[in-house]
Protein backbone atom coordinates (compact mmCIF):
# COMPACT_ATOMS: atom_id res chain seq x y z
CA UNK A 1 131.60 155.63 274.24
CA UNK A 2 129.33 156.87 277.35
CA UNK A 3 127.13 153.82 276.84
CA UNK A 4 130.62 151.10 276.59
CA UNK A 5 131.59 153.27 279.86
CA UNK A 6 128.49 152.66 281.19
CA UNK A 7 127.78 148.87 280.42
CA UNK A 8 131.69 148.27 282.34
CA UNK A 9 130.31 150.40 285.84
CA UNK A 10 127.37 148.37 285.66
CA UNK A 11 129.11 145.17 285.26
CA UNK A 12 132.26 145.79 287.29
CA UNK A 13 129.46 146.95 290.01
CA UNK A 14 127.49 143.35 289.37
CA UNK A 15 130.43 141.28 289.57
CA UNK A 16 132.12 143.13 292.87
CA UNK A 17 128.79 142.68 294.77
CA UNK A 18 127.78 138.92 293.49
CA UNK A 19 131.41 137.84 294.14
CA UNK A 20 131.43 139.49 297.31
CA UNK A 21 128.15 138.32 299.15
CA UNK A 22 128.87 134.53 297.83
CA UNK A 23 132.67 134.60 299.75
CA UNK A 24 130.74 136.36 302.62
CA UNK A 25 128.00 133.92 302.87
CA UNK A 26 130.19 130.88 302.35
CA UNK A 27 132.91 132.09 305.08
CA UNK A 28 129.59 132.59 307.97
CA UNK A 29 128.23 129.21 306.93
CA UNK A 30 131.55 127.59 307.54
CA UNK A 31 132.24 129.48 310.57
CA UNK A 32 129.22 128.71 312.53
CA UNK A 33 129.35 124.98 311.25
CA UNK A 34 132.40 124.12 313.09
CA UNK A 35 131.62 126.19 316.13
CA UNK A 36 128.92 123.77 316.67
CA UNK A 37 130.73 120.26 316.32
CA UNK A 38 133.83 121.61 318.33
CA UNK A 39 133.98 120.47 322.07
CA UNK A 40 137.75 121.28 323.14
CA UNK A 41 139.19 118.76 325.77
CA UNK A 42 143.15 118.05 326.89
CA UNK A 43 144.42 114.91 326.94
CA UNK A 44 147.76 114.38 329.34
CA UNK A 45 150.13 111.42 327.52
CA UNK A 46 152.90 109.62 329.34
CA UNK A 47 155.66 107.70 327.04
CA UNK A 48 159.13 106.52 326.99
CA UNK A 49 161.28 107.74 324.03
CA UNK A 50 164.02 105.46 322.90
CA UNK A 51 167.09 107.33 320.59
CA UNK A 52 169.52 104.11 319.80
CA UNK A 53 172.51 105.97 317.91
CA UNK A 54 174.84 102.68 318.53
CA UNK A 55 174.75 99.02 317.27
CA UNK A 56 173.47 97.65 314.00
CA UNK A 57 170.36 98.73 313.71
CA UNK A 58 170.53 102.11 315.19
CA UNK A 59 166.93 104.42 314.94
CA UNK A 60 168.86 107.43 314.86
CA UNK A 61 171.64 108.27 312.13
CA UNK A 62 173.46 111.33 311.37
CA UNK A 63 171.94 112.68 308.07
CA UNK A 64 174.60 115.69 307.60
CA UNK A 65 176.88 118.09 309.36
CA UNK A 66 180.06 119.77 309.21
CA UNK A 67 183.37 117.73 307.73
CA UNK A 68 184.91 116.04 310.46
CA UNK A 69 182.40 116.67 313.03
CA UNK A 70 181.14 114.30 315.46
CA UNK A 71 177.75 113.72 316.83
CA UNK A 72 177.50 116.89 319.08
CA UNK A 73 179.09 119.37 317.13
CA UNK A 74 177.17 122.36 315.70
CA UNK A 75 175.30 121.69 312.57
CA UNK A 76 175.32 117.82 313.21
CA UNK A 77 171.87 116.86 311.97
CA UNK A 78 169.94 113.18 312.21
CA UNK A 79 167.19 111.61 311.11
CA UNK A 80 165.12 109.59 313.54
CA UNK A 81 162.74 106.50 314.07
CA UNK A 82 162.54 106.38 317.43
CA UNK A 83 160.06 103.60 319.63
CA UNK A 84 157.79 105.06 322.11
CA UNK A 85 156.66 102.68 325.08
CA UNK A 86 154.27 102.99 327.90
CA UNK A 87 157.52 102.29 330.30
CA UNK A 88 161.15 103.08 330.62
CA UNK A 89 162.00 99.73 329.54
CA UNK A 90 162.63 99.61 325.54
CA UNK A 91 161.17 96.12 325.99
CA UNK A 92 158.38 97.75 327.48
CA UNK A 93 154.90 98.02 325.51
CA UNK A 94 155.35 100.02 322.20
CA UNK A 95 152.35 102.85 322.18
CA UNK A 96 153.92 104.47 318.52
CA UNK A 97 157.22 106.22 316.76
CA UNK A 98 158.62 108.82 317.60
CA UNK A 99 159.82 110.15 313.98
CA UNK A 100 161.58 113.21 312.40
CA UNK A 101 164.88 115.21 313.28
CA UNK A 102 167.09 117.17 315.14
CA UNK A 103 170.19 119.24 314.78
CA UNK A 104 172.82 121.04 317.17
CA UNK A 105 171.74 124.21 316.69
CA UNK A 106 174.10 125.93 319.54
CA UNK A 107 177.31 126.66 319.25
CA UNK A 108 177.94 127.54 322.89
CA UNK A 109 175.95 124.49 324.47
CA UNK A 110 174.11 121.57 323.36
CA UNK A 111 170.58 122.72 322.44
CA UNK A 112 168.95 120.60 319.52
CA UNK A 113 166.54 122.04 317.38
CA UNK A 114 163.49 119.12 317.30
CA UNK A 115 161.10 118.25 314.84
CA UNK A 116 159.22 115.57 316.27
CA UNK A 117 155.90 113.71 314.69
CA UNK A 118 154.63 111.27 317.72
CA UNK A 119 153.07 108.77 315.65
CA UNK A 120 150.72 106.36 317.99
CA UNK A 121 149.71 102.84 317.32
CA UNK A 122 147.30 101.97 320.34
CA UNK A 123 144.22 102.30 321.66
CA UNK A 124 142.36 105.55 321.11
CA UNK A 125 145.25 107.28 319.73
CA UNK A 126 145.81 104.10 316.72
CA UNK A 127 146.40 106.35 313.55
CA UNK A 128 146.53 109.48 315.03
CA UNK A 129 149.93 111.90 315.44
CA UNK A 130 151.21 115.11 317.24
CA UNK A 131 153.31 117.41 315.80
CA UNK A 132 156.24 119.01 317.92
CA UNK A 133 158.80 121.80 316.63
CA UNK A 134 161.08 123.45 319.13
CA UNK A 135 164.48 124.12 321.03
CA UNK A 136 165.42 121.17 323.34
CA UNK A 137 168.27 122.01 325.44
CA UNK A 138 169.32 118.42 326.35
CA UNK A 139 171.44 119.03 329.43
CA UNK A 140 169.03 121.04 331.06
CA UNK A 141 166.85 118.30 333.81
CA UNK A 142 163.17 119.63 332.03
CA UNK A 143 162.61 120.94 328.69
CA UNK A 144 159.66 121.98 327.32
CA UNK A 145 158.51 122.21 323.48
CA UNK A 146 155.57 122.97 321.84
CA UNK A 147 152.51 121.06 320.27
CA UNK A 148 152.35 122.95 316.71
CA UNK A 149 149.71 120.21 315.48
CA UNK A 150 148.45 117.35 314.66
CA UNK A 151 146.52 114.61 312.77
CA UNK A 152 143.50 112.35 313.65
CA UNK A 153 142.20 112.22 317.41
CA UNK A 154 144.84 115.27 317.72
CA UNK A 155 143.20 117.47 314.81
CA UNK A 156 144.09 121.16 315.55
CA UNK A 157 146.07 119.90 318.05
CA UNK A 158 148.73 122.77 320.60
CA UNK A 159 149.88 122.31 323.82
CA UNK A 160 153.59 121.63 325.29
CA UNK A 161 155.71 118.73 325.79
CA UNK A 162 157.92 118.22 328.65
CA UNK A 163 160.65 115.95 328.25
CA UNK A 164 163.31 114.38 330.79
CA UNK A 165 166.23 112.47 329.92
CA UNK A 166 165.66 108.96 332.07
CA UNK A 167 169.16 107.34 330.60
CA UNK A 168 172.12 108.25 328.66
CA UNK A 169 174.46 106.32 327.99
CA UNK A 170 178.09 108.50 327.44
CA UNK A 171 180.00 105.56 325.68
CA UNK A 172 176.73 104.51 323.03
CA UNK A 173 175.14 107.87 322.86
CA UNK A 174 171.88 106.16 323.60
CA UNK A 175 168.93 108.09 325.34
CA UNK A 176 165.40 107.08 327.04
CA UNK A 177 163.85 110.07 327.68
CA UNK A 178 160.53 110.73 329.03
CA UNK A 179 157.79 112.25 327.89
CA UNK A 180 154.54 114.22 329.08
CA UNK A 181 152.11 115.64 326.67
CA UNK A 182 149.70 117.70 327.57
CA UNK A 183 147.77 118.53 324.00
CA UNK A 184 144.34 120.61 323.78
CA UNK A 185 142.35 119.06 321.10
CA UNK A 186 139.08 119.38 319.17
């Protein structure tokens, strides 16, 4: 029985110290290999965001809410596919999408809760996206969300966006509202 006890210390203490030294090893050596490739830089980005709720091919539809609610009532939710352009203009020159959702999520004011994927097309950024989550109190002149992520030329992406309504149009429910990015990126 001493000798079982014995054989289990010894291999319990083999495994523990093998298993341990390989994680160990493999965490430093992964560690130190991205220190070295990562230069951090910020990139500033200036687009046009274009939320068409009216006509017959709308990019922004209400995806669920309340019974008998209308567009800005709490809990009214949409789904989004919105252009982004290098100008005010929605005729202007389309840099990417502006996809995802947002939701009332005030009952006292109109405050959306946005969860935005800014998905470029063009130039240097062709491919890549930045990921946004965050309270967007519409009425107020400047909001500002966060950068939570991204993909591609945005890899590891955070930062804040500041958005400001250009146009809205009270009858449509149509917005242009610009956007400036500032991202820190690896």
């Amino acid at each position: 029985m001493a000798t079982c006890v014995s054989v289990f210390i010894l291999f319990f203490f083999f495994f523990s110290t093998f298993y341990s030294t390989i994680d160990a090893i493999f965490s430093e050596e992964l560690a130190q290999g991205i220190a070295i490739k990562r230069i951090e830089k910020t990139t500033h980005l200036h687009f046009y965001f274009h939320d068409i709720v009216s006509g017959k091919n709308p990019s922004a539809v209400k995806i669920a809410g309340p019974p008998n609610s209308t567009a800005y009532s709490f809990g009214a939710t949409a789904m989004f596919d919105d252009a982004l352009t290098e100008g005010p203009e929605s005729t202007s020159k389309l840099v990417g999408k502006a996809q995802g959702m947002y939701g009332i999520a005030a009952q006292q004011e109109l405050s959306l809760l946005m969860v935005i994927n800014f998905a470029f097309t063009e130039g240097a950024y062709n491919g890549s996206s930045i990921s946004i989550v965050g309270r967007n109190p519409v009425l107020n002149d400047m909001r500002e969300m966060p950068v939570v992520g991204g993909s591609g030329v945005f890899r590891s992406a955070r930062g804040y966006a500041l958005a400001h309504t250009v146009r809205f149009d009270m009858k449509t429910g149509d917005a242009t509202v610009e956007y400036n990015v500032y991202v820190s990126h690896y």
